[in-house]
N, C-alpha and C. Protein backbone atom coordinates (compact mmCIF):
# COMPACT_ATOMS: atom_id res chain seq x y z
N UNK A 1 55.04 -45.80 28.70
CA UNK A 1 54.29 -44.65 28.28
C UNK A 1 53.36 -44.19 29.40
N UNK A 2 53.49 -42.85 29.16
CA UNK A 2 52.74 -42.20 30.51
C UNK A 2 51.02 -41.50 29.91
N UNK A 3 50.14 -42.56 30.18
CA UNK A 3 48.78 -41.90 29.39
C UNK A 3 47.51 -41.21 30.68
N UNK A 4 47.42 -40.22 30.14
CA UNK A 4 46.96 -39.59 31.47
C UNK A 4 45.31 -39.91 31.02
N UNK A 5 44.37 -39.95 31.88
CA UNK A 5 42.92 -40.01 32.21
C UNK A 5 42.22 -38.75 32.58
N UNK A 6 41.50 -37.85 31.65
CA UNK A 6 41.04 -36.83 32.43
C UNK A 6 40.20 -37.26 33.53
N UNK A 7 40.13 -37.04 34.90
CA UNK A 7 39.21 -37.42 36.03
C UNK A 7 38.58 -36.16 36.65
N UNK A 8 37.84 -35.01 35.61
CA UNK A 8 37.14 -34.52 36.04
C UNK A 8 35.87 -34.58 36.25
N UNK A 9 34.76 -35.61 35.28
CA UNK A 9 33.87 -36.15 35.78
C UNK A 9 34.00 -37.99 34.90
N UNK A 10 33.10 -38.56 34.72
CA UNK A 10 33.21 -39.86 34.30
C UNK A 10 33.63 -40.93 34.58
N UNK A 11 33.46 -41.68 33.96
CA UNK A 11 33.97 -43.33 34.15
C UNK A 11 35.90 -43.60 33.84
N UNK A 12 36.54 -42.36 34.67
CA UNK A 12 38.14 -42.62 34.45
C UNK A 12 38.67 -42.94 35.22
N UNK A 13 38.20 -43.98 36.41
CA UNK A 13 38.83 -44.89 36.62
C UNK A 13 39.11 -46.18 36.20
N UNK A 14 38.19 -46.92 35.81
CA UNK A 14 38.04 -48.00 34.73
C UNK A 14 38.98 -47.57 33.76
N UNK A 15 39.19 -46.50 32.84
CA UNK A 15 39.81 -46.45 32.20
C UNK A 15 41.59 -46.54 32.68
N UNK A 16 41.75 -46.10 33.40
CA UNK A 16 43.14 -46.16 34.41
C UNK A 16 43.41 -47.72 34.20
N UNK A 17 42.69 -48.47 35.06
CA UNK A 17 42.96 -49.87 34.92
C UNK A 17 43.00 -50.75 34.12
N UNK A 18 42.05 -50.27 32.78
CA UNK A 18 42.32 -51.02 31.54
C UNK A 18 43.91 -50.71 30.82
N UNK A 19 44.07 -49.64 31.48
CA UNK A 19 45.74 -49.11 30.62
C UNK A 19 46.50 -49.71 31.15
N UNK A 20 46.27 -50.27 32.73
CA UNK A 20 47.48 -50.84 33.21
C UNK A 20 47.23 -52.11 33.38
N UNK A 21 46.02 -52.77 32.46
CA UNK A 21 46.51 -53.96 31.90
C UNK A 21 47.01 -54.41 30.83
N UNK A 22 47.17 -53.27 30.11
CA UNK A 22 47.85 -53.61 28.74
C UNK A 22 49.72 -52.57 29.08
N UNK A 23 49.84 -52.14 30.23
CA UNK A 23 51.89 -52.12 30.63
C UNK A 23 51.42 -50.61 30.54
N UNK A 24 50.40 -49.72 30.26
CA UNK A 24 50.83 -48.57 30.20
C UNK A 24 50.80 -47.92 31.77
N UNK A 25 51.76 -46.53 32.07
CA UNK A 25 51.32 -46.00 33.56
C UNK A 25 50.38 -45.16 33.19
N UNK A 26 49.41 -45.38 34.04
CA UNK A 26 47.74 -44.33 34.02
C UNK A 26 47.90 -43.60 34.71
N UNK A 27 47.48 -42.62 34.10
CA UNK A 27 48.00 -41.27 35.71
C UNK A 27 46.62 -40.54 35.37
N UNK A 28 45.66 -40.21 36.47
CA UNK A 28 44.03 -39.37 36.50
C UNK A 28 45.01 -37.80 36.13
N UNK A 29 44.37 -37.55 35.27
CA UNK A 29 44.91 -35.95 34.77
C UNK A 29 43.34 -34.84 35.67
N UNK A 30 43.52 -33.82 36.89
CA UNK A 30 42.56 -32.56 37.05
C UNK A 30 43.23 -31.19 36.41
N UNK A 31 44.36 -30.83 36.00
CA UNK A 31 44.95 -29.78 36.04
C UNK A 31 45.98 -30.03 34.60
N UNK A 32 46.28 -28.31 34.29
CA UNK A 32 47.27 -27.93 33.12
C UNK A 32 48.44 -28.68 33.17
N UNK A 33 48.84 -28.99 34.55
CA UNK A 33 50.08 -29.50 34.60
C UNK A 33 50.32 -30.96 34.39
N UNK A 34 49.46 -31.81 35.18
CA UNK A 34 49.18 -33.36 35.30
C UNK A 34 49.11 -33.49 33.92
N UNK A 35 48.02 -32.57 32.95
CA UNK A 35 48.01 -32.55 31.11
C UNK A 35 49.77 -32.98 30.68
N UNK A 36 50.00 -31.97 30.77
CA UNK A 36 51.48 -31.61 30.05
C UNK A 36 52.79 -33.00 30.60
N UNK A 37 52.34 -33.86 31.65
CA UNK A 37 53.32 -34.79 32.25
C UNK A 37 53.31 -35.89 31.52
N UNK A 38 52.10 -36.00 30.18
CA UNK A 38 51.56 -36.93 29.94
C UNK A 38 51.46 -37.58 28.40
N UNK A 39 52.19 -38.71 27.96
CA UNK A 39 52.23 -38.86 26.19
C UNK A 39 50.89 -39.08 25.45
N UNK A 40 49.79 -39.57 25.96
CA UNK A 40 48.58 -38.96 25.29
C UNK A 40 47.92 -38.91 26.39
N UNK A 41 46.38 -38.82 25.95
CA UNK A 41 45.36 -38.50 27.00
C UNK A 41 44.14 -39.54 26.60
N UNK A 42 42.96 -39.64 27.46
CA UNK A 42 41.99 -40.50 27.16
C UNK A 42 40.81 -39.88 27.60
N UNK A 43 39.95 -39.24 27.15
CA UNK A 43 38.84 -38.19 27.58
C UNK A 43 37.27 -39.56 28.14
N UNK A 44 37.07 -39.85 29.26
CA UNK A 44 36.11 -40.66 29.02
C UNK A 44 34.71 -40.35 28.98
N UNK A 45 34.05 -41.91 29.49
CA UNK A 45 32.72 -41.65 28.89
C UNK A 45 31.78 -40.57 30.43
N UNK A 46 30.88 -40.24 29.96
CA UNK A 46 30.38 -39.28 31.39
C UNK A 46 29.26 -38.14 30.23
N UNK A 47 29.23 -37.63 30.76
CA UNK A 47 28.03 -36.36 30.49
C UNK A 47 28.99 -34.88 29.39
N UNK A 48 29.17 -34.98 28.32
CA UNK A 48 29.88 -33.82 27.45
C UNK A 48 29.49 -32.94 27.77
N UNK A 49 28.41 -32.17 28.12
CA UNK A 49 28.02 -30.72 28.54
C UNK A 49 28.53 -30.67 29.87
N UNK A 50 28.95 -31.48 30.59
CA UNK A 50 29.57 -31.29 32.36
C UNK A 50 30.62 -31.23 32.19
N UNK A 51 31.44 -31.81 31.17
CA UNK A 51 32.96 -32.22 31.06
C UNK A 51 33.05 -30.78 30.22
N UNK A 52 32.70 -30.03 29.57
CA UNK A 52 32.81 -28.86 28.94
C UNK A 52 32.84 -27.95 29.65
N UNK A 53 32.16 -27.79 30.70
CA UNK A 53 31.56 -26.65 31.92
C UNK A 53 33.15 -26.94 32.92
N UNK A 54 33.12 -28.36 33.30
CA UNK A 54 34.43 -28.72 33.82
C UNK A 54 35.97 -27.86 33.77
N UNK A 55 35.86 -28.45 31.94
CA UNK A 55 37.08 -27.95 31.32
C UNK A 55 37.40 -26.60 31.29
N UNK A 56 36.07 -25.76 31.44
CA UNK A 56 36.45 -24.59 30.84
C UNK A 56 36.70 -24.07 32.40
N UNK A 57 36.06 -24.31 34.14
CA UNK A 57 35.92 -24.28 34.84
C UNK A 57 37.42 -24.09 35.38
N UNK A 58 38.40 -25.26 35.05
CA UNK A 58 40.09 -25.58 35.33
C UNK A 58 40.97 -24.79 34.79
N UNK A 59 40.51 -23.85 33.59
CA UNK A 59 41.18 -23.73 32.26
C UNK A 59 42.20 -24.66 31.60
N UNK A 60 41.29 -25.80 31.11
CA UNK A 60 41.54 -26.63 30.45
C UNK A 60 41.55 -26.68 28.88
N UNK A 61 40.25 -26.28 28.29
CA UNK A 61 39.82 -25.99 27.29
C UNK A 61 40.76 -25.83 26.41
N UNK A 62 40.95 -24.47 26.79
CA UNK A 62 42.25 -23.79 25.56
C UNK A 62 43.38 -25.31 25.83
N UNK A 63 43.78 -25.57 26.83
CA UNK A 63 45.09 -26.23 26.44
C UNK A 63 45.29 -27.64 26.13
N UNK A 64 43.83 -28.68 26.29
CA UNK A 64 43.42 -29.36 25.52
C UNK A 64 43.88 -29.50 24.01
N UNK A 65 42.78 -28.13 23.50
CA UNK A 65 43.31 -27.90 22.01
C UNK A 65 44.39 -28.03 21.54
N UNK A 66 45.43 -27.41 22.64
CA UNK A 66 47.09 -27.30 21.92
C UNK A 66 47.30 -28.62 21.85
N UNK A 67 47.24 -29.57 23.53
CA UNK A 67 47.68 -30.43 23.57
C UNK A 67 47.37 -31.71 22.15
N UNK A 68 46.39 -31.50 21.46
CA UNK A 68 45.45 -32.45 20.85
C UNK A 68 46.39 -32.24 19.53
N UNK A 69 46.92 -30.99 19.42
CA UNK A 69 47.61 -30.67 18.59
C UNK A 69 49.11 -31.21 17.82
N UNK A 70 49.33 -31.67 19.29
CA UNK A 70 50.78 -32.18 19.59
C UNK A 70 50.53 -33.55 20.36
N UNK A 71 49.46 -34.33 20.61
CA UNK A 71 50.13 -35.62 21.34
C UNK A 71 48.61 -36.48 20.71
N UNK A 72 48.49 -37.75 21.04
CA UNK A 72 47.36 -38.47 20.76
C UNK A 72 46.49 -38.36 21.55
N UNK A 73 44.97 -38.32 21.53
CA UNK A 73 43.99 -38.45 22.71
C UNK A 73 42.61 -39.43 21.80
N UNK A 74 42.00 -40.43 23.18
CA UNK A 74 41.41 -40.90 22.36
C UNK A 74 40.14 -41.03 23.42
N UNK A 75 39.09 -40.62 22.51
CA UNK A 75 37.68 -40.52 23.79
C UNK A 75 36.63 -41.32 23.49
N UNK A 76 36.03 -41.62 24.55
CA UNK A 76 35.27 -42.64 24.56
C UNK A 76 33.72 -42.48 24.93
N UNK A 77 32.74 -42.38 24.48
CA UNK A 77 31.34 -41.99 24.41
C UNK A 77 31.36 -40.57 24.54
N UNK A 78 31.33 -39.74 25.80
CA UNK A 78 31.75 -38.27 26.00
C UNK A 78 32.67 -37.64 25.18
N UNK A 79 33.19 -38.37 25.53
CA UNK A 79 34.76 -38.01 25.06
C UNK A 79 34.80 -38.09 23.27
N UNK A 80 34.21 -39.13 23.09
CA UNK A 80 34.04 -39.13 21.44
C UNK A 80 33.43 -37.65 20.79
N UNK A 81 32.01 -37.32 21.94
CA UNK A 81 31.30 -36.25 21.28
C UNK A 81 32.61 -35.05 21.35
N UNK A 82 33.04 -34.38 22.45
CA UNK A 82 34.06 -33.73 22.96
C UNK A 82 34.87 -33.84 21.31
N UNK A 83 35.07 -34.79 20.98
CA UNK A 83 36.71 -34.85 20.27
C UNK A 83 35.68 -34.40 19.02
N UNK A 84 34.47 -34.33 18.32
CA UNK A 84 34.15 -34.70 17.48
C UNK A 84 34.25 -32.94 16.36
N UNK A 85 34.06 -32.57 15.38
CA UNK A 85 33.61 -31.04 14.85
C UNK A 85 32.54 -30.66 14.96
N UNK A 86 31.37 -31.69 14.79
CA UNK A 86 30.17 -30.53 14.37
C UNK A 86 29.46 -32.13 15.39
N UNK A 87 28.59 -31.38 16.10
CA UNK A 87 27.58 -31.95 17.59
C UNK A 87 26.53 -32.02 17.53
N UNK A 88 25.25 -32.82 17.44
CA UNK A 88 24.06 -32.67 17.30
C UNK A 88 23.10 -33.09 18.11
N UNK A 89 21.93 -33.15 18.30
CA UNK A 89 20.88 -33.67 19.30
C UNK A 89 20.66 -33.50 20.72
N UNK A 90 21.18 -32.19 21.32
CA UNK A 90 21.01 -31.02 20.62
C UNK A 90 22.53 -30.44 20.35
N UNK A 91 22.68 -29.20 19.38
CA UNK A 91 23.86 -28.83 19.24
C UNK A 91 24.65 -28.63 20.38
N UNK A 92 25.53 -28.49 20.02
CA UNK A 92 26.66 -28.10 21.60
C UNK A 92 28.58 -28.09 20.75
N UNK A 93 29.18 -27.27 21.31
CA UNK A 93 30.16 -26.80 21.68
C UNK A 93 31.07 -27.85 21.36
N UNK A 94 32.18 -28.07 21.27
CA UNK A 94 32.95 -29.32 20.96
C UNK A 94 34.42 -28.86 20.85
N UNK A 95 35.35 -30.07 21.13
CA UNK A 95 36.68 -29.51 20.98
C UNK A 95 37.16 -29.38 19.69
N UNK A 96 36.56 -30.06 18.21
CA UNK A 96 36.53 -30.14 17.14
C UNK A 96 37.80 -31.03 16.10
N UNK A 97 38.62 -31.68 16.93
CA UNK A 97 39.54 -32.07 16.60
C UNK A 97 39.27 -33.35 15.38
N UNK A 98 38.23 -33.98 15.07
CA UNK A 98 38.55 -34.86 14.25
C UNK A 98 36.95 -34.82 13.49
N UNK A 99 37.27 -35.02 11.89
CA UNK A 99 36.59 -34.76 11.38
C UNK A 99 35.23 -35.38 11.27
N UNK A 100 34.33 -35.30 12.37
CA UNK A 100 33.04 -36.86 12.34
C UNK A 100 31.88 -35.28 13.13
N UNK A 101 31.10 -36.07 12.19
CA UNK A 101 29.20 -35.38 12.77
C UNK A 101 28.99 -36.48 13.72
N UNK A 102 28.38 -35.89 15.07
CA UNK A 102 28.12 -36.89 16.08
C UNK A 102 26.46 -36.12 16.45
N UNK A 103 25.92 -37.72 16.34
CA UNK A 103 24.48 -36.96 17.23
C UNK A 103 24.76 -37.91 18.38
N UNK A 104 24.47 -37.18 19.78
CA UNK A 104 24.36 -37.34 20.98
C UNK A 104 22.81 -38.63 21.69
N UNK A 105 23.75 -38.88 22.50
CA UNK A 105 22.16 -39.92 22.83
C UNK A 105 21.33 -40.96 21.55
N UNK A 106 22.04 -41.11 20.56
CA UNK A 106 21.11 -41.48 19.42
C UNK A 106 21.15 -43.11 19.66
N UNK A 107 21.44 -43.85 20.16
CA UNK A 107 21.09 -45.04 20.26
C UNK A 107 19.74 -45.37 21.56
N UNK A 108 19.39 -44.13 22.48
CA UNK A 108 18.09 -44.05 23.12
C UNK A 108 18.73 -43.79 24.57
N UNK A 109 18.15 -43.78 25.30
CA UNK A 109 17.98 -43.09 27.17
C UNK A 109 18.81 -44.36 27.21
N UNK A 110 18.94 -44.24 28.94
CA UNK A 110 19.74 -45.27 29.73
C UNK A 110 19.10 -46.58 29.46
N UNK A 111 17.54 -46.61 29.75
CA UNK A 111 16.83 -47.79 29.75
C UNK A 111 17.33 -48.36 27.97
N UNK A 112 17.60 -47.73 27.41
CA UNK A 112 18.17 -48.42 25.98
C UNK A 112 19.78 -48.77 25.83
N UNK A 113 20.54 -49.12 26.78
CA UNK A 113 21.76 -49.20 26.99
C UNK A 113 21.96 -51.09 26.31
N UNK A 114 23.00 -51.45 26.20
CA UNK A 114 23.11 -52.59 26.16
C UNK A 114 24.50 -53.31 25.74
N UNK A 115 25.05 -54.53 25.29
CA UNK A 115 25.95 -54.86 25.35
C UNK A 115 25.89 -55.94 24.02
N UNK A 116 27.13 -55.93 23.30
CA UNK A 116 27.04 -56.48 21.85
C UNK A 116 28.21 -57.00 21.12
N UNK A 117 28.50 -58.17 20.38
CA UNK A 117 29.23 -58.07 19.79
C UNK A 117 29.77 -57.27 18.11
N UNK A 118 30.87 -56.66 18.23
CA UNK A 118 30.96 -56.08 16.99
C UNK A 118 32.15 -56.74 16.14
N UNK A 119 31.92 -56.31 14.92
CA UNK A 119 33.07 -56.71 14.22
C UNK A 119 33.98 -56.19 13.34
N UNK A 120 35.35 -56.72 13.65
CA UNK A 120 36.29 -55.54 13.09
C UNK A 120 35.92 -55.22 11.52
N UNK A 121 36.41 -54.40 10.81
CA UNK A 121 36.42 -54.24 9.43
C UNK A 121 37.79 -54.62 9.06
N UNK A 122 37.71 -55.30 7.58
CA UNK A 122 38.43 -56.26 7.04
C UNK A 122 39.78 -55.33 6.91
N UNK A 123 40.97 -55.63 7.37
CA UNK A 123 41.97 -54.73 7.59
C UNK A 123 42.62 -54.00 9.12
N UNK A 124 41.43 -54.39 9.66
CA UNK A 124 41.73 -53.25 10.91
C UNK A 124 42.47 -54.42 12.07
N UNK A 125 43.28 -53.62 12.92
CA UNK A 125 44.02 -54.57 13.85
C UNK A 125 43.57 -55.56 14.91
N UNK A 126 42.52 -55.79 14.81
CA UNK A 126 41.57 -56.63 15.44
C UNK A 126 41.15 -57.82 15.01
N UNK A 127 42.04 -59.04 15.32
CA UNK A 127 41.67 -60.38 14.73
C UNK A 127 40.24 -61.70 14.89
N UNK A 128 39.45 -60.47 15.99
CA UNK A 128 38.75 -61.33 16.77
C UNK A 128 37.44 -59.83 17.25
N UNK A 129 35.92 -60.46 17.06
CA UNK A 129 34.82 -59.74 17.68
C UNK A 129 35.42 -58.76 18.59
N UNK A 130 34.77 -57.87 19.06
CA UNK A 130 35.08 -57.26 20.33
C UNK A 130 33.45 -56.78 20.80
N UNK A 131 33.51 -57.13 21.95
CA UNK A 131 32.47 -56.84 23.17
C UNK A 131 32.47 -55.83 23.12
N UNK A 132 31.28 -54.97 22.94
CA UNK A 132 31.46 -53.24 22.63
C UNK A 132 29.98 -53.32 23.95
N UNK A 133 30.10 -52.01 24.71
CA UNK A 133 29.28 -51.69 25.92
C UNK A 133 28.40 -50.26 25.17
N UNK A 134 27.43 -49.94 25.47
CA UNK A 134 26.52 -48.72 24.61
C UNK A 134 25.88 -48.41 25.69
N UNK A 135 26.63 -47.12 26.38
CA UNK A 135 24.92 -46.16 27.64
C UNK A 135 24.87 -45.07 26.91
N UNK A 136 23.68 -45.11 26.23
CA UNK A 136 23.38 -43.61 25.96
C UNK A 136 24.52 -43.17 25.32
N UNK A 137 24.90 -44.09 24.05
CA UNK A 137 25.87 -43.60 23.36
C UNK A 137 25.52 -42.81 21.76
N UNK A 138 26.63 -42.13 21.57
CA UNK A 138 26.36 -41.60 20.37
C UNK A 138 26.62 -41.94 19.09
N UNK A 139 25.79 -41.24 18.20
CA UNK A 139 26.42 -42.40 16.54
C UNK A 139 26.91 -41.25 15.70
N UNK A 140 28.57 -41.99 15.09
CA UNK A 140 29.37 -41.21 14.46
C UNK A 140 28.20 -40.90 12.96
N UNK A 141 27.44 -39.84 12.47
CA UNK A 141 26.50 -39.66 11.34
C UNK A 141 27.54 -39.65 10.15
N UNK A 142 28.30 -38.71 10.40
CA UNK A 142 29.29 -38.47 8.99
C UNK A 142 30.85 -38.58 9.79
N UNK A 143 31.54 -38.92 8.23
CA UNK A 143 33.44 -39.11 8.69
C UNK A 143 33.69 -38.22 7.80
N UNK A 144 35.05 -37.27 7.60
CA UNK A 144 35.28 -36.62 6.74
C UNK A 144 36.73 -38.16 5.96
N UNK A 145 37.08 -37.51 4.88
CA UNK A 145 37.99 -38.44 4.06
C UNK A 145 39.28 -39.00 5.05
N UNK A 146 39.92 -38.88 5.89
CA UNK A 146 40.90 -38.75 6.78
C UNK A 146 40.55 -39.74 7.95
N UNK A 147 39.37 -40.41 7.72
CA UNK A 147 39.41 -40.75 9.18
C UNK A 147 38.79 -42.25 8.63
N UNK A 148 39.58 -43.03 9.61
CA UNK A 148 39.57 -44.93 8.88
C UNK A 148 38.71 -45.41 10.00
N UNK A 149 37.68 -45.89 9.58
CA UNK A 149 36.68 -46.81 10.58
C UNK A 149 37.64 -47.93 10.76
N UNK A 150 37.30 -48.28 11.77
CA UNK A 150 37.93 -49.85 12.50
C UNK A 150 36.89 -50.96 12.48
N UNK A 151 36.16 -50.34 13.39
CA UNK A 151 34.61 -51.52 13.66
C UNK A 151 33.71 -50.54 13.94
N UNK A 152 32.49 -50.89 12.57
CA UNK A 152 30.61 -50.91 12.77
C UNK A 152 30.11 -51.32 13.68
N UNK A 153 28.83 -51.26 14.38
CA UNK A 153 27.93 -52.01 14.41
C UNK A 153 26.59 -51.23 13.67
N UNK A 154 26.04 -52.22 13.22
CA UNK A 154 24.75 -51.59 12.61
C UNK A 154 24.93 -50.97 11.07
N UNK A 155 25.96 -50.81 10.83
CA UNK A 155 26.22 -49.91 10.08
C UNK A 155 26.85 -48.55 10.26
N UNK A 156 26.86 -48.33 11.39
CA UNK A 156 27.93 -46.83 11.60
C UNK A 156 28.99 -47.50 12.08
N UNK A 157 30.18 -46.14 11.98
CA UNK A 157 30.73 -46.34 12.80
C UNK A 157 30.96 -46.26 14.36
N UNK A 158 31.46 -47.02 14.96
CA UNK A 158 31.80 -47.35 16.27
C UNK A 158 33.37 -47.26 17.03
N UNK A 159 33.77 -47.46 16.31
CA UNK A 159 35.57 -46.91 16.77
C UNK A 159 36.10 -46.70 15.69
N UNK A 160 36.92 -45.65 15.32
CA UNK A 160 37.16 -45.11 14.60
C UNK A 160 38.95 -44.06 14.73
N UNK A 161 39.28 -43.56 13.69
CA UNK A 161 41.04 -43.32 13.83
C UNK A 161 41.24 -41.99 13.14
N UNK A 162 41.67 -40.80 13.35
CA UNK A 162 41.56 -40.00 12.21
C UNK A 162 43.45 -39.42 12.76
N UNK A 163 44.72 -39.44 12.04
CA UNK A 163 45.66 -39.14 12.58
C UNK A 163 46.26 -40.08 13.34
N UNK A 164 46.32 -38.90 14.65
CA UNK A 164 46.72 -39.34 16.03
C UNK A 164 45.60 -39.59 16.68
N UNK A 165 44.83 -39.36 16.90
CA UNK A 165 43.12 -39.37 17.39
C UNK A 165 42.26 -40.63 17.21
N UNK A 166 41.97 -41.03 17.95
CA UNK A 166 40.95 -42.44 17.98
C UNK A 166 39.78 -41.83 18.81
N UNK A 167 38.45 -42.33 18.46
CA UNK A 167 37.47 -42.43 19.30
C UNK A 167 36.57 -43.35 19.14
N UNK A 168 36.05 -44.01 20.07
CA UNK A 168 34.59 -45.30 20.44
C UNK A 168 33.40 -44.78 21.20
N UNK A 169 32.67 -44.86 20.28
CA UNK A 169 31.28 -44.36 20.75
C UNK A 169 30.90 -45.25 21.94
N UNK A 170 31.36 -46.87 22.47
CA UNK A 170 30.95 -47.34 22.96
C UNK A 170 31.89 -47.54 24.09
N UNK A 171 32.17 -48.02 25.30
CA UNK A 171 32.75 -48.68 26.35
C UNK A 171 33.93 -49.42 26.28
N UNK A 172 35.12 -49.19 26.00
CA UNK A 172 35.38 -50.74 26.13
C UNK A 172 36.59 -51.02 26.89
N UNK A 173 36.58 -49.79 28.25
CA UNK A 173 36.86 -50.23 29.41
C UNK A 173 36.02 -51.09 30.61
N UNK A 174 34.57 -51.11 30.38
CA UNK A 174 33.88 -52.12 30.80
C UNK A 174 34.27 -53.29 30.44
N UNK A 175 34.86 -53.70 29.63
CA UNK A 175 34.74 -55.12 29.17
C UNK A 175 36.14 -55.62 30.23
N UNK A 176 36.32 -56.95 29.68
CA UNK A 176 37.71 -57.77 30.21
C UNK A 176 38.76 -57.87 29.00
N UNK A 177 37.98 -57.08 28.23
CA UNK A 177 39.22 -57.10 26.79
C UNK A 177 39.91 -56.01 26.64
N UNK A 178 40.94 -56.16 26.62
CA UNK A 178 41.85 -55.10 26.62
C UNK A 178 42.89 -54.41 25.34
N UNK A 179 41.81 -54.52 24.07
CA UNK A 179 42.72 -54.78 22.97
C UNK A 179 42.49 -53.53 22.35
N UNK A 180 41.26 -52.39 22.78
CA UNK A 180 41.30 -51.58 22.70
C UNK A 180 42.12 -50.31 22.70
N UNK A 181 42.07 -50.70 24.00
CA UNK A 181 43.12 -49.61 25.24
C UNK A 181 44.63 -50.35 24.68
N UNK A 182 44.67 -51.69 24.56
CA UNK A 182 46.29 -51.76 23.56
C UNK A 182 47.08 -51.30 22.12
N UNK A 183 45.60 -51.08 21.28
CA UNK A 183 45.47 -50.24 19.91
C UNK A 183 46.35 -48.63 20.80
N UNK A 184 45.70 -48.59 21.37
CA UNK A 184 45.52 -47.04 21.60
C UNK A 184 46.85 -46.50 22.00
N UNK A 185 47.54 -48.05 22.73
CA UNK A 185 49.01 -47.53 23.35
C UNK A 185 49.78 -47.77 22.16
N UNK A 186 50.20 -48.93 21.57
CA UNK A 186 50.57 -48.72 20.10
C UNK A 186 50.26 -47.41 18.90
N UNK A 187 49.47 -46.77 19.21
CA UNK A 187 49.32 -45.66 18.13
C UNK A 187 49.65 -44.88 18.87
N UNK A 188 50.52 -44.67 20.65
CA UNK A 188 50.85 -43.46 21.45
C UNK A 188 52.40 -44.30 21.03
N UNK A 189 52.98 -44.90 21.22
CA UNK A 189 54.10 -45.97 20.91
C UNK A 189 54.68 -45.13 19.69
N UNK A 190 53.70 -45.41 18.60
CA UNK A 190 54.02 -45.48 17.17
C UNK A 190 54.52 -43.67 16.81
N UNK A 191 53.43 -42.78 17.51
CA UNK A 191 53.92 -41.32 17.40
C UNK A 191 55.23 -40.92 18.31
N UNK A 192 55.15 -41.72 19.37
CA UNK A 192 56.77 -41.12 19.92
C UNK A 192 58.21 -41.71 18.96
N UNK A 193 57.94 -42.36 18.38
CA UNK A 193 59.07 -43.12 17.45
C UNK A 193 58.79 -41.84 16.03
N UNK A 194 57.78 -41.12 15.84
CA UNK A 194 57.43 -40.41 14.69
C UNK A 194 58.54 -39.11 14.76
């Protein structure tokens, strides 16, 4: 499977390498075309108001949408807000694809960053804690009916599934666990067999 990395701003190189420790080819997506070469996408973590200015900068935007339409993408802190409908703290713009209220920054500034274990919810494909990473991440507020939490912490959700669409408020291409980014190729796996 060919999963492309947007690398217009953020942490998508890490993400590259976590894919190609779990067999997938990572390919850094800048352009319409590199998009379209590619069976899903992975929007990462980085600054959502830059990656918006970015997108719309490439003309990306519009074809994002289609693409989101037709293949899996799954984002990760930025990328979560990006994927999310309705944006808060402060409002902002969004690609709107999956049904979750996100407030921005709500776990505190950089100096409030930190590192944690979480735990799956009873059902979800995760047999074991996972090391979840938090900079200045955001908390999913509301899910609409459609969309299956995986793993809390605190009480929200933290990674989460709606469709084809996954998103993690937290990191977890920082880590050495790679079971994330293997969910993610299995549910790109599971739609090309669809």
């Amino acid at each position: 499977m060919r999963i492309g990395v947007m690398a217009l701003q953020g942490d998508f190189a890490a993400h590259c390498e976590a894919l190609r420790r779990v067999g997938a080819e990572a390919v850094e997506v800048r352009t319409a075309r590199e998009l379209e070469e590619t069976d899903a996408l992975v929007l990462p973590g980085g600054e959502s108001t830059t990656m918006l200015k970015l997108l719309r900068l490439e003309g990306l935007d519009g074809k994002l949408a289609d693409y989101g339409r037709r293949k899996p993408i799954f984002g990760t802190c930025a990328g979560a807000i990006l994927l999310a409908k309705h944006v808060s703290s402060p409002a902002q713009e969004s690609l709107g694809m999956m049904d979750l209220d996100v407030e921005r920054n709500a776990y505190g500034r950089q100096i409030d960053s930190r590192v944690v274990t979480v735990h799956p919810e009873p059902g979800a494909q995760f047999d074991e804690p996972v090391e979840a990473v938090f900079i200045r991440a955001p908390i999913i507020r509301k899910s609409g009916p459609g969309v299956r939490v995986l793993i809390r912490y605190n009480g929200d959700p933290v990674l989460v599934e709606e469709g084809r669409h996954m998103v993690a408020t937290f990191h977890p291409e920082l880590t050495a666990d790679s079971r994330v980014h293997q969910y993610f190729l299995e549910k790109v796996k599971g739609q090309a067999r669809a």
